[in-house]
C-alpha atoms as a PDB file:
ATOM      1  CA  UNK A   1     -75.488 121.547 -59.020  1.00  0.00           C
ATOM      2  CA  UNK A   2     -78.212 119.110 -59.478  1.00  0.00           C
ATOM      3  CA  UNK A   3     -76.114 116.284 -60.637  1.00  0.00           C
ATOM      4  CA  UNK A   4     -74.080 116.388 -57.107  1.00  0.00           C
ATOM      5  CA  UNK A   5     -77.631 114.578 -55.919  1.00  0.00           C
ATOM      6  CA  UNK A   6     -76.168 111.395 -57.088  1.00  0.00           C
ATOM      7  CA  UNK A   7     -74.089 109.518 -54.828  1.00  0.00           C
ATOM      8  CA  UNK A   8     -72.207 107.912 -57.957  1.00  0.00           C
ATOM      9  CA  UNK A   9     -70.966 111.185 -59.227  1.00  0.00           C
ATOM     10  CA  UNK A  10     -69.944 111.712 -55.877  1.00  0.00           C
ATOM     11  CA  UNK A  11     -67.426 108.402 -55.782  1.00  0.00           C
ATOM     12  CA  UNK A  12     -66.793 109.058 -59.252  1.00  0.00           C
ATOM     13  CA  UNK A  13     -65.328 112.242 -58.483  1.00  0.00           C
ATOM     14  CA  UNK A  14     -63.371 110.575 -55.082  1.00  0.00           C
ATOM     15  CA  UNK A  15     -61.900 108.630 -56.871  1.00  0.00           C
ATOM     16  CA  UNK A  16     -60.408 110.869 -59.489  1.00  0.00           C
ATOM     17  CA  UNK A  17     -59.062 113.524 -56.827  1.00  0.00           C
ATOM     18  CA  UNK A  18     -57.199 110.176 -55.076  1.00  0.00           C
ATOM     19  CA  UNK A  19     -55.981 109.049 -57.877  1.00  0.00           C
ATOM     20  CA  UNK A  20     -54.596 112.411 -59.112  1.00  0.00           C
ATOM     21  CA  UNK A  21     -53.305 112.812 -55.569  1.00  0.00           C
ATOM     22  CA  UNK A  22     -50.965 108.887 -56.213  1.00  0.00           C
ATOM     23  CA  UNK A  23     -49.866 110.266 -59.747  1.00  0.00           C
ATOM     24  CA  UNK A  24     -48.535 113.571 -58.183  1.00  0.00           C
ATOM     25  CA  UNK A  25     -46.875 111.501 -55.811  1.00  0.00           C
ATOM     26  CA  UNK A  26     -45.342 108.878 -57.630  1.00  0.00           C
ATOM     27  CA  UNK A  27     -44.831 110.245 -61.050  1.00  0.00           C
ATOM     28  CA  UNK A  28     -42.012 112.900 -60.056  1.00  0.00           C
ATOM     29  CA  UNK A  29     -39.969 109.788 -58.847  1.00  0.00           C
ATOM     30  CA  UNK A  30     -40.350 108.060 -62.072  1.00  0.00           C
ATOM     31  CA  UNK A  31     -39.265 110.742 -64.299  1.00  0.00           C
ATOM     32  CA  UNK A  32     -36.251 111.162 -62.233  1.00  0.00           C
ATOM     33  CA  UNK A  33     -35.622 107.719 -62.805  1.00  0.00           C
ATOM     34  CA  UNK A  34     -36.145 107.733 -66.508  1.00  0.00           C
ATOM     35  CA  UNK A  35     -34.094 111.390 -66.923  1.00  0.00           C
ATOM     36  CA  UNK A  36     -30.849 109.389 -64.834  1.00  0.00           C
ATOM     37  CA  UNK A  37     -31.408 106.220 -67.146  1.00  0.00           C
ATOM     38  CA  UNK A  38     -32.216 107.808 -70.553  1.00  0.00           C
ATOM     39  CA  UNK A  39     -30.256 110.888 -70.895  1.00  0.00           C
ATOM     40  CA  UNK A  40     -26.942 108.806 -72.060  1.00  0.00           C
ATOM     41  CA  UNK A  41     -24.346 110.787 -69.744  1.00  0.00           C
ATOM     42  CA  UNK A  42     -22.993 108.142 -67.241  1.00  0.00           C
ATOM     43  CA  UNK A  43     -26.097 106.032 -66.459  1.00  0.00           C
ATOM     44  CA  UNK A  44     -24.783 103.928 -64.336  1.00  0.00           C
ATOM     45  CA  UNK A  45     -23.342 105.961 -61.594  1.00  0.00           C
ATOM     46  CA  UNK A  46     -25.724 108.702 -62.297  1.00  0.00           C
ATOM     47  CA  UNK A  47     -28.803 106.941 -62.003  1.00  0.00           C
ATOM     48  CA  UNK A  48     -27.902 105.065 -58.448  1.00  0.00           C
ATOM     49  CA  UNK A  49     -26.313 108.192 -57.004  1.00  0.00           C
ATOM     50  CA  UNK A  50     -29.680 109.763 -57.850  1.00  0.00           C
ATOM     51  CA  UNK A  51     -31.650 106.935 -56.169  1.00  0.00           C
ATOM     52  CA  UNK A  52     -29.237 106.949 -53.080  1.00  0.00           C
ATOM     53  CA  UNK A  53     -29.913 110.593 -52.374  1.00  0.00           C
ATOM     54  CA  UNK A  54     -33.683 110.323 -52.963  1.00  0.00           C
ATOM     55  CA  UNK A  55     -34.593 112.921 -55.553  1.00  0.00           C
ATOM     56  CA  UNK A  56     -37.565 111.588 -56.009  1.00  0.00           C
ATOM     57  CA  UNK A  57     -40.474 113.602 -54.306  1.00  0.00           C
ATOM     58  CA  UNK A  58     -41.740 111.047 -52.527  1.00  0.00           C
ATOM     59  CA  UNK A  59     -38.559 110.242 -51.430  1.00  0.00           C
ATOM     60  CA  UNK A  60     -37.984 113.752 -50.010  1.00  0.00           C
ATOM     61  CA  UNK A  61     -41.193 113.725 -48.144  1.00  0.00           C
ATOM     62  CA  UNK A  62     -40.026 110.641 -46.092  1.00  0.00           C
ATOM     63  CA  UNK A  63     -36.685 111.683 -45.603  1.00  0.00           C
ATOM     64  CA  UNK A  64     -37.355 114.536 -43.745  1.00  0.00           C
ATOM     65  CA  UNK A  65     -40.371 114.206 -41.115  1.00  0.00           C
ATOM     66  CA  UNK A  66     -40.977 116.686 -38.626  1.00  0.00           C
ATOM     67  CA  UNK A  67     -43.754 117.839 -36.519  1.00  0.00           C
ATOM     68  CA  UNK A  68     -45.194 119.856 -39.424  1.00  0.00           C
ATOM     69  CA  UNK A  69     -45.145 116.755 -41.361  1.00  0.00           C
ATOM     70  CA  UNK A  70     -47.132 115.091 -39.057  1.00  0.00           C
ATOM     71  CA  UNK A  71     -49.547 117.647 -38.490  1.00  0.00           C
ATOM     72  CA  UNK A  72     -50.297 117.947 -41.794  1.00  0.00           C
ATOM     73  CA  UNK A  73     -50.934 114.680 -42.324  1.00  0.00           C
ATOM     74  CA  UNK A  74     -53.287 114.364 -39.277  1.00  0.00           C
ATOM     75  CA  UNK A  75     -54.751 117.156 -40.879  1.00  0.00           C
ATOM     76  CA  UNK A  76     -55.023 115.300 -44.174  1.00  0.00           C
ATOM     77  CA  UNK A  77     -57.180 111.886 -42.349  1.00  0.00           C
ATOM     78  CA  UNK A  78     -59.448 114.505 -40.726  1.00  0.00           C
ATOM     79  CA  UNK A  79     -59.676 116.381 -44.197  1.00  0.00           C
ATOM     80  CA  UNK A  80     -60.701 113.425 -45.715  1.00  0.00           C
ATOM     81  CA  UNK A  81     -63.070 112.374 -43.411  1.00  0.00           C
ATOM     82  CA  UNK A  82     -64.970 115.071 -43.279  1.00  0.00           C
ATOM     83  CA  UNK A  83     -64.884 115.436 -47.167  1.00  0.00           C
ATOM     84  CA  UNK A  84     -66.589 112.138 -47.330  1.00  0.00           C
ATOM     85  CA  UNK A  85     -68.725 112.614 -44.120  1.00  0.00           C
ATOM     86  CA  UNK A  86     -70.105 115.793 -45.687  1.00  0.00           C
ATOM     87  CA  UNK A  87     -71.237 114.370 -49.207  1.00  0.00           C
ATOM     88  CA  UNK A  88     -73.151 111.400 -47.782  1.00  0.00           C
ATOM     89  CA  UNK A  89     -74.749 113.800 -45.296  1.00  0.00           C
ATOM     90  CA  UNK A  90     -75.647 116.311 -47.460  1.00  0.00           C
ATOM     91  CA  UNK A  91     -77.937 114.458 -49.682  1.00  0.00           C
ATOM     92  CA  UNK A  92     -81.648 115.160 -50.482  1.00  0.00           C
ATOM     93  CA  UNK A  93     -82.601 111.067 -49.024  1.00  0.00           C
ATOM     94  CA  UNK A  94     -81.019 111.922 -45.968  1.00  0.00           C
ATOM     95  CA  UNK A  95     -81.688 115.268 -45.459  1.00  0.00           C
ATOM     96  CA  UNK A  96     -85.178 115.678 -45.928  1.00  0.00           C
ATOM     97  CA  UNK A  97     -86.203 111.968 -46.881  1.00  0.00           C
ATOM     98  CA  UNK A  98     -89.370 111.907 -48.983  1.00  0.00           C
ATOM     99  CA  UNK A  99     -90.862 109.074 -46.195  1.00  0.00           C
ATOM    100  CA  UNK A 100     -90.250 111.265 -43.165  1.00  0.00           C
ATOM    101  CA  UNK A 101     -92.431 113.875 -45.446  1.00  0.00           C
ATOM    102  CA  UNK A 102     -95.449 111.750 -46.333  1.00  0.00           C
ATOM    103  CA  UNK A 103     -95.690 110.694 -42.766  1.00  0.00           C
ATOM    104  CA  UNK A 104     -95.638 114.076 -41.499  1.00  0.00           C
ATOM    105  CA  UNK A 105     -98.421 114.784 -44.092  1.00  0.00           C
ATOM    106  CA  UNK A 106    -100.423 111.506 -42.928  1.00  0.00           C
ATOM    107  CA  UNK A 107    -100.146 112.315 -39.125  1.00  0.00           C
ATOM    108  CA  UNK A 108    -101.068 116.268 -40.120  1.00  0.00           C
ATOM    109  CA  UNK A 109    -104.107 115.099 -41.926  1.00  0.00           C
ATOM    110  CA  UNK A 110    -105.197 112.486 -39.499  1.00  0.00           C
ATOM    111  CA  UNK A 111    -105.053 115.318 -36.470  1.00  0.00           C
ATOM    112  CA  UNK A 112    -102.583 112.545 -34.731  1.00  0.00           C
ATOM    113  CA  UNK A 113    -100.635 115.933 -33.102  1.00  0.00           C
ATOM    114  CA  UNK A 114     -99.391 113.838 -29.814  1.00  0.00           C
ATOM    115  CA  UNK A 115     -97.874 111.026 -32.025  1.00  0.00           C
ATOM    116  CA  UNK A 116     -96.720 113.558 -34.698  1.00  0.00           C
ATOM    117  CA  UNK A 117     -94.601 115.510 -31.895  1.00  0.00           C
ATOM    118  CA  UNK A 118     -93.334 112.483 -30.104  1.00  0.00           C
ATOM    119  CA  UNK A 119     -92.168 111.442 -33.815  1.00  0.00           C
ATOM    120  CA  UNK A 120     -90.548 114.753 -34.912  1.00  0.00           C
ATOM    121  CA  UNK A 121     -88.978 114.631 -31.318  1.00  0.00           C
ATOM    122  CA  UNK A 122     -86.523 111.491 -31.970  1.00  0.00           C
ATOM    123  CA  UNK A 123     -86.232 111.968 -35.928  1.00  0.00           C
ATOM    124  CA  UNK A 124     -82.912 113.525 -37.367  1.00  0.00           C
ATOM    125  CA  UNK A 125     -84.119 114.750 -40.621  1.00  0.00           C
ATOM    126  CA  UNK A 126     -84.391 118.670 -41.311  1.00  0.00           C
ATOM    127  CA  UNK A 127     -88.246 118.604 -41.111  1.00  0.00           C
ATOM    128  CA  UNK A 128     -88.941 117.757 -38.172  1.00  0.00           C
ATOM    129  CA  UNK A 129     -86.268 119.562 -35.947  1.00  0.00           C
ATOM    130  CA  UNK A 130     -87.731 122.326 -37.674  1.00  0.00           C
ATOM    131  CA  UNK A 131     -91.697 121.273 -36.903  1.00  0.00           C
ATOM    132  CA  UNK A 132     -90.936 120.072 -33.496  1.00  0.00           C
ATOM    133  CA  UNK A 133     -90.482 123.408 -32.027  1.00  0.00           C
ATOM    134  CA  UNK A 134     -93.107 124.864 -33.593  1.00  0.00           C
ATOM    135  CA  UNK A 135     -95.945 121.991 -32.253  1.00  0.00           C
ATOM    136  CA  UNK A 136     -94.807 122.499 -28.505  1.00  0.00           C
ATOM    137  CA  UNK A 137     -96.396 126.065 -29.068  1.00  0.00           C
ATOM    138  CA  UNK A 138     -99.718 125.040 -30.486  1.00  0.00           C
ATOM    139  CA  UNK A 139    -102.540 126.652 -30.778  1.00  0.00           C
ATOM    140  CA  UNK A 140    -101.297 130.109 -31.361  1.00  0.00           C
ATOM    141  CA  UNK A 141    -100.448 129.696 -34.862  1.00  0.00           C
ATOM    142  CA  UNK A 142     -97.993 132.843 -34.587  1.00  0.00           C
ATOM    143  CA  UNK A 143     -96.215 131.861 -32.054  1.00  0.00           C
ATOM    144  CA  UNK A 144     -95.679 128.111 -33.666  1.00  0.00           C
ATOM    145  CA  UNK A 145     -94.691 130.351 -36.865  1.00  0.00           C
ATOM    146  CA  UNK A 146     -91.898 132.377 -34.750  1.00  0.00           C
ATOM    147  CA  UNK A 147     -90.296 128.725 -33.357  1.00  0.00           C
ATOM    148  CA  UNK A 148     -90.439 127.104 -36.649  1.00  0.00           C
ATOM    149  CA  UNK A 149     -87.902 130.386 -37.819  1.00  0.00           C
ATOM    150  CA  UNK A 150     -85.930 129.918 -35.131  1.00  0.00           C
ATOM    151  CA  UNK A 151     -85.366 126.442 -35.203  1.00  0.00           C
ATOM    152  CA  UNK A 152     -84.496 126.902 -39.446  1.00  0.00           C
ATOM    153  CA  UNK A 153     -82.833 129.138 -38.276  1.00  0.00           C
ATOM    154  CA  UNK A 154     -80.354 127.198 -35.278  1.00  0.00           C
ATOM    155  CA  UNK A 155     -80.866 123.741 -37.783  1.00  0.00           C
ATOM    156  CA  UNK A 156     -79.697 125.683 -41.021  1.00  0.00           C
ATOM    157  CA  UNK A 157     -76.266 127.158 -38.977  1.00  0.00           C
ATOM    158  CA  UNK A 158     -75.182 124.034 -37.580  1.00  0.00           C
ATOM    159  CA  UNK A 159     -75.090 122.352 -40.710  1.00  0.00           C
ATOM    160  CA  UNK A 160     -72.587 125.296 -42.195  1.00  0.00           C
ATOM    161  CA  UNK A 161     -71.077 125.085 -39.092  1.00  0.00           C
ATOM    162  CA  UNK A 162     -70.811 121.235 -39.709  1.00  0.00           C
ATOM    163  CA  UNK A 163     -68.438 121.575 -42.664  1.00  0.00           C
ATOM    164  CA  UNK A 164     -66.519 125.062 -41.729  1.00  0.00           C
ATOM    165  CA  UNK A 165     -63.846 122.445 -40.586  1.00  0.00           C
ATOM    166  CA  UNK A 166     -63.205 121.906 -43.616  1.00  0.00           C
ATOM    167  CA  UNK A 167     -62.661 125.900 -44.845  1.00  0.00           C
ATOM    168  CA  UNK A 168     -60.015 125.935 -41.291  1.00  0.00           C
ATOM    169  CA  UNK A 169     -57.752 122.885 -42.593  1.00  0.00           C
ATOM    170  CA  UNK A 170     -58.184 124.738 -46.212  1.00  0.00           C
ATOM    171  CA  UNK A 171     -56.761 127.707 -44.979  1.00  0.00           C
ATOM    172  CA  UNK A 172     -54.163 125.992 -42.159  1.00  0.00           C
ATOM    173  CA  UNK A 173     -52.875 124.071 -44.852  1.00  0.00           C
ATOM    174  CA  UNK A 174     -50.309 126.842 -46.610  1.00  0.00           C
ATOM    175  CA  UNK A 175     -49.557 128.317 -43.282  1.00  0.00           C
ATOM    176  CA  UNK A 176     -48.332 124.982 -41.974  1.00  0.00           C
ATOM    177  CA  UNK A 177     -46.393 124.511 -45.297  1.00  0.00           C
ATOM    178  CA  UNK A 178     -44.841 127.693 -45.408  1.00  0.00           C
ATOM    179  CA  UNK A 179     -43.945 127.319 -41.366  1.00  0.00           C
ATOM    180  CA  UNK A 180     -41.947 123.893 -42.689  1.00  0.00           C
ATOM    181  CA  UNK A 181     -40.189 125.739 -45.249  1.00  0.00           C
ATOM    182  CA  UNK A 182     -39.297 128.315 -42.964  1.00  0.00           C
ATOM    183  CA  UNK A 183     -37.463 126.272 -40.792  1.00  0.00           C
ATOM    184  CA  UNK A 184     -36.038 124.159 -43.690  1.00  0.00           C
ATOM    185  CA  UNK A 185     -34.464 127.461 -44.877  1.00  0.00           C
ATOM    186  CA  UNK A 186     -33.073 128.320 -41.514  1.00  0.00           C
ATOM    187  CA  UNK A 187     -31.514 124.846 -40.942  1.00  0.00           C
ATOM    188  CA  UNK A 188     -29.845 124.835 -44.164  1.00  0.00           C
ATOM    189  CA  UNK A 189     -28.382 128.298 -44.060  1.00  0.00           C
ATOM    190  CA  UNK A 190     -26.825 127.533 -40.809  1.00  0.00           C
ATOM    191  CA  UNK A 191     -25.219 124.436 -42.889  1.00  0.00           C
ATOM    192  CA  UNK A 192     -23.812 127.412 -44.456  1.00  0.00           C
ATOM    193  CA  UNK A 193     -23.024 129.472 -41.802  1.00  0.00           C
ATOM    194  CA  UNK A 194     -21.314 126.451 -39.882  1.00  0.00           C
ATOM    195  CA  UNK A 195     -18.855 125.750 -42.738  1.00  0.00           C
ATOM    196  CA  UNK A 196     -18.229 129.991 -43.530  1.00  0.00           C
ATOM    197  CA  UNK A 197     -19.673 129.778 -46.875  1.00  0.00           C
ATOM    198  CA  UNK A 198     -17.789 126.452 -47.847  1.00  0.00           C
ATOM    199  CA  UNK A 199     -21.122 124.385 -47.858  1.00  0.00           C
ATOM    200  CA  UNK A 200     -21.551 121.551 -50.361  1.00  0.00           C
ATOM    201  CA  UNK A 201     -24.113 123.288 -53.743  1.00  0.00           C
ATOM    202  CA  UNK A 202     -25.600 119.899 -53.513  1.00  0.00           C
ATOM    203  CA  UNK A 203     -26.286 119.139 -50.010  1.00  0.00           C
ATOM    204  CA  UNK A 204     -27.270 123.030 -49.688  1.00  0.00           C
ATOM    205  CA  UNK A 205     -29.577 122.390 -52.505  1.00  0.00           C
ATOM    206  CA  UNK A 206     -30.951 119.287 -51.539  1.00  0.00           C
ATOM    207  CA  UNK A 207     -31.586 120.793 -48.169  1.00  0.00           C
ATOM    208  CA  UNK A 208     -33.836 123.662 -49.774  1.00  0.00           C
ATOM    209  CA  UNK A 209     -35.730 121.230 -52.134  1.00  0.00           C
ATOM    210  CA  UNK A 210     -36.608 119.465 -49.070  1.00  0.00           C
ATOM    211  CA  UNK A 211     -37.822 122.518 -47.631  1.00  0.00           C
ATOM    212  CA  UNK A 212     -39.948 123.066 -50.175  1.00  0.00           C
ATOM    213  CA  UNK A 213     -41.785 119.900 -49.668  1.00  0.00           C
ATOM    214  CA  UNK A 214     -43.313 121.671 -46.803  1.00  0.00           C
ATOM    215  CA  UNK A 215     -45.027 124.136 -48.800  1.00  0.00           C
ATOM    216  CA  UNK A 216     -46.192 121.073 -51.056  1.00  0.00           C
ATOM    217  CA  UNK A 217     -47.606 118.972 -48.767  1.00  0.00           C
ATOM    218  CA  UNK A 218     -49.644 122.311 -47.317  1.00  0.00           C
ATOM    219  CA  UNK A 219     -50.785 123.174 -50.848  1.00  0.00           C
ATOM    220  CA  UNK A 220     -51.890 119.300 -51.560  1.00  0.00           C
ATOM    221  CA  UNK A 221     -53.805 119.517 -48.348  1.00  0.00           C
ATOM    222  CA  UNK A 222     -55.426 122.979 -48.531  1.00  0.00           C
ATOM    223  CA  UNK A 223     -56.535 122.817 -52.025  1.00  0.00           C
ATOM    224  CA  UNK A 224     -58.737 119.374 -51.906  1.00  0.00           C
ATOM    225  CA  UNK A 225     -60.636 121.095 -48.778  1.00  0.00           C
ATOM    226  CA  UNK A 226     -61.145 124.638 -50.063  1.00  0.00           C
ATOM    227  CA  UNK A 227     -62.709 122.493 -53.354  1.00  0.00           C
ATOM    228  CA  UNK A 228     -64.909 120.199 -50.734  1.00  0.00           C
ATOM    229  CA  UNK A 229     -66.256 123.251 -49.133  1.00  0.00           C
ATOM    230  CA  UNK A 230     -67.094 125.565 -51.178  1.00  0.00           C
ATOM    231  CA  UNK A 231     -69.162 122.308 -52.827  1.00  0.00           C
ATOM    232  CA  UNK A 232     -70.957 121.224 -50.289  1.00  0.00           C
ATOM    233  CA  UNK A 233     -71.761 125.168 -49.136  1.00  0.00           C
ATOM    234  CA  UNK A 234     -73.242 125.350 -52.450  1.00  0.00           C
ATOM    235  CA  UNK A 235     -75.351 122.115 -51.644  1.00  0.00           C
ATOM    236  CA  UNK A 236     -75.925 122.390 -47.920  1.00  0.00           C
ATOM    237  CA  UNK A 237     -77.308 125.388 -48.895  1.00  0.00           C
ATOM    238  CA  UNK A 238     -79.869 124.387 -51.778  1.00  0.00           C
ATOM    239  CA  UNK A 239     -81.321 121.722 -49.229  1.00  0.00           C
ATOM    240  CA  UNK A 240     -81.635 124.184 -46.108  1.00  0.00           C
ATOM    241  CA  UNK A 241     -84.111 126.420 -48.560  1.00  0.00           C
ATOM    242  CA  UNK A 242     -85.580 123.520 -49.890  1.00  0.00           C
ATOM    243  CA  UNK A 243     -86.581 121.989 -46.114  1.00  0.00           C
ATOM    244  CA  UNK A 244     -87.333 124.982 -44.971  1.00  0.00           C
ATOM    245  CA  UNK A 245     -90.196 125.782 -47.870  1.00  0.00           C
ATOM    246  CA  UNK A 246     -91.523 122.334 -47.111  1.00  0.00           C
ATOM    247  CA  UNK A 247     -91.786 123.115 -43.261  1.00  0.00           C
ATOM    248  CA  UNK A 248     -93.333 125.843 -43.346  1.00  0.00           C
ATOM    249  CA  UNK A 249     -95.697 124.335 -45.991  1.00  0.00           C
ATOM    250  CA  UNK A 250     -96.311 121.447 -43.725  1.00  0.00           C
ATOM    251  CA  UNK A 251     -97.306 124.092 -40.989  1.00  0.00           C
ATOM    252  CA  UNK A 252     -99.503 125.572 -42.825  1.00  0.00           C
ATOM    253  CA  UNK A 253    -101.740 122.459 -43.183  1.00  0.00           C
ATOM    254  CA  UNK A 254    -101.997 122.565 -39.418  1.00  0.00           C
ATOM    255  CA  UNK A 255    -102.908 126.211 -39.550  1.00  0.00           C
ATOM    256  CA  UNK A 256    -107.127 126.809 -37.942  1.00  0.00           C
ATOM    257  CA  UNK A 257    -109.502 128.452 -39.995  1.00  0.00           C
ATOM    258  CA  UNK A 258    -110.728 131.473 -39.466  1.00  0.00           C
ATOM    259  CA  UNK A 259    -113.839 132.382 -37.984  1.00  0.00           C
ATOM    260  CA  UNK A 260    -115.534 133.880 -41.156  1.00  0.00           C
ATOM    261  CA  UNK A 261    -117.110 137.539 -40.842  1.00  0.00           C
ATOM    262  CA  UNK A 262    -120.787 137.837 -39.514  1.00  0.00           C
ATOM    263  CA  UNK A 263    -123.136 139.486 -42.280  1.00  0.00           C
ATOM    264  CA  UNK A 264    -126.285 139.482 -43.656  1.00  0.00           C
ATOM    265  CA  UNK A 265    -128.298 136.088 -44.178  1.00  0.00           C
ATOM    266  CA  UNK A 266    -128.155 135.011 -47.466  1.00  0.00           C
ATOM    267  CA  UNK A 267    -130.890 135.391 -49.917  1.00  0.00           C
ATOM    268  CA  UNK A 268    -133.427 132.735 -51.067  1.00  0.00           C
ATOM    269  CA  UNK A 269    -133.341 131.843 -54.687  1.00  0.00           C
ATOM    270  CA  UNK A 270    -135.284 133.973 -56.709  1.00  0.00           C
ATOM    271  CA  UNK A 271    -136.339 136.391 -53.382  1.00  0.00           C
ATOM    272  CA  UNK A 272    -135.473 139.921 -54.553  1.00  0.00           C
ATOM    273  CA  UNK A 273    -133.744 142.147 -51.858  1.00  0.00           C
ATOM    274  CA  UNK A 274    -136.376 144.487 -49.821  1.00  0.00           C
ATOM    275  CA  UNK A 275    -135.280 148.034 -49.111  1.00  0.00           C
ATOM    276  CA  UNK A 276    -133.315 149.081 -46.597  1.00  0.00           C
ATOM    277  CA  UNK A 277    -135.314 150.587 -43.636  1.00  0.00           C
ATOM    278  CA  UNK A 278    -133.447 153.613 -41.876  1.00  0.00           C
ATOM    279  CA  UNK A 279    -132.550 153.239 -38.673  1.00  0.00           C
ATOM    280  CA  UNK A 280    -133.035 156.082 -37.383  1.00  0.00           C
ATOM    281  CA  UNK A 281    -136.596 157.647 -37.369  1.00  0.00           C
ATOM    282  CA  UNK A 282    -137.313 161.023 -39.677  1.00  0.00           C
ATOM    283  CA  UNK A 283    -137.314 164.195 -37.173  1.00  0.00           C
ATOM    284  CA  UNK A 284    -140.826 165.655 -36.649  1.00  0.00           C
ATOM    285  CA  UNK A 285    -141.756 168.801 -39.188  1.00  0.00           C
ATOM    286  CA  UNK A 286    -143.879 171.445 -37.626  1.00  0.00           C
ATOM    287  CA  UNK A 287    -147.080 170.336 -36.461  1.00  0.00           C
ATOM    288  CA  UNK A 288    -150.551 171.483 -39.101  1.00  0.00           C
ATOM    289  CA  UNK A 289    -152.933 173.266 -37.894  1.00  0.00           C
ATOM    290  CA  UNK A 290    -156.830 172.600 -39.045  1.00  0.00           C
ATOM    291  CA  UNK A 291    -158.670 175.661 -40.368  1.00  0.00           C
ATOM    292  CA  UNK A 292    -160.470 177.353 -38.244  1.00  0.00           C
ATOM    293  CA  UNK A 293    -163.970 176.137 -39.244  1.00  0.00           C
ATOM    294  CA  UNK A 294    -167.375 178.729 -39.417  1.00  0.00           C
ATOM    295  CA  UNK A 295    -169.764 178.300 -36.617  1.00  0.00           C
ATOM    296  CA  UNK A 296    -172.997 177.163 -37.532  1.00  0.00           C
ATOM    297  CA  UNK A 297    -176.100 179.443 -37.353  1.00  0.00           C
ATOM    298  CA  UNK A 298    -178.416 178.765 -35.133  1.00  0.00           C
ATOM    299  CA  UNK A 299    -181.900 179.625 -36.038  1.00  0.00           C
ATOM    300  CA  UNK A 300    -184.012 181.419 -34.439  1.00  0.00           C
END
């Protein structure tokens, strides 16, 4: 999914789904055309009857608008939007932008902490909704640990939730189309119901092809999105782990040393170590007794 980085690919590929989307639309009205003028069985009348009635699909679309018609084509504009919305958001520049990184470093490494939380406070970029949190809890370096989660946390949700719109027009999409059919279907079976089963094959017909367009326009509006989302899912989240490995490696930097353990002074080059002396004193042994010593004569 690397390749998705590049914002070319990305109107490369816009432009391919639109111009897919014309052809589908378009071509079903030329063949028409070309079957009524080519096939060599009355051309004339055949071919302008044809056109008069609107076979083409385009021509079915317009001839029969409804409310579902125009809900799925507001739904189609907001589609759209967000399709395009969501892959100039989701990019690695504007995400986590490489500048709003090295400043972060420079203000870290400069111990400017008041103007590095009154910057992370107005920026929009991943790394520094997810630092800001976590530098209103300084000094205890666990507690600016827990916030930073959080905030990934809250940060890496919204931005799912950002393009989820796009998953609920994905999945309206064939439910509105099928509703339009629906109601096609009932409209042109009480054609046939009105007339005791002496209906017209070709205006009953032509009343369940444009039926169907329902279901067409609710597949050509679900299937774009459901491609658009599961995309940028896929993307959205590649950069949330990405930003949130450089946050936390970013708040690390700010992290205090530790007092270091208090042990023995170290030894003098070329001093050899003396013996440790026990702390406690030896317990007394029995106390010796001198021997008895002879008395001396005394002479006479």
């Amino acid at each position: 999914m690397t390749r998705y980085a590049s914002s070319k690919f990305r109107l490369v590929l816009l432009a391919m789904l639109s111009g897919a989307a014309m052809f589908v639309l378009l071509a079903p009205g030329d063949s028409f055309a070309r079957q009524a003028g080519g096939t060599g069985v009355n051309p004339g009348a055949g071919a302008e009857q044809q056109v008069e009635q609107g076979t083409g699909l385009v021509r079915l679309i317009l001839g029969h608008l409804d409310f579902v018609f125009f809900t799925i084509a507001a739904l189609s504009v907001w589609g759209l939007t967000l399709i395009i919305q969501g892959f100039l958001r989701n990019r690695a520049s504007v995400f986590i932008p490489e500048a709003t990184t090295n400043l972060v470093r420079e203000m870290i490494a400069q111990k400017r902490f008041k103007d590095l939380i009154d910057f992370t406070e107005t920026d929009p970029s991943f790394i520094s909704r997810a630092l800001n949190p976590a530098l209103k809890r300084a000094p205890n370096f666990s507690h600016m640990k827990e916030a930073m989660e959080t905030a990934i946390g809250e940060e890496t949700a919204e931005q799912f939730r950002k393009i989820e719109y796009l998953n609920i027009i994905g999945n309206l999409g064939p439910l509105l189309g099928l509703l339009g059919t629906v109601l096609g279907m009932i409209e042109a079976f009480q054609a046939v119901a009105a007339t005791h089963g002496q209906a017209d094959v070709g205006k009953l017909s032509g009343g369940i092809s444009t039926a169907l367009t329902h279901t067409f326009l609710g597949l050509f509006l679900a299937v774009p999105c459901l491609a658009a989302f599961g995309v940028l899912r896929t993307i959205v989240d590649r950069l949330t782990v990405r930003g949130a490995l450089l946050a936390e490696e970013l708040l690390l930097m700010m992290k205090p040393s530790e007092a270091k353990p208090m042990g023995a002074a170290p030894l003098r080059t070329g001093a050899m170590p003396q013996p440790a002396i026990p702390s406690s004193p030896v317990p007394p042994g029995p106390a010796l007794r001198k021997p008895p010593t002879a008395p001396v004569p005394t002479p006479p």
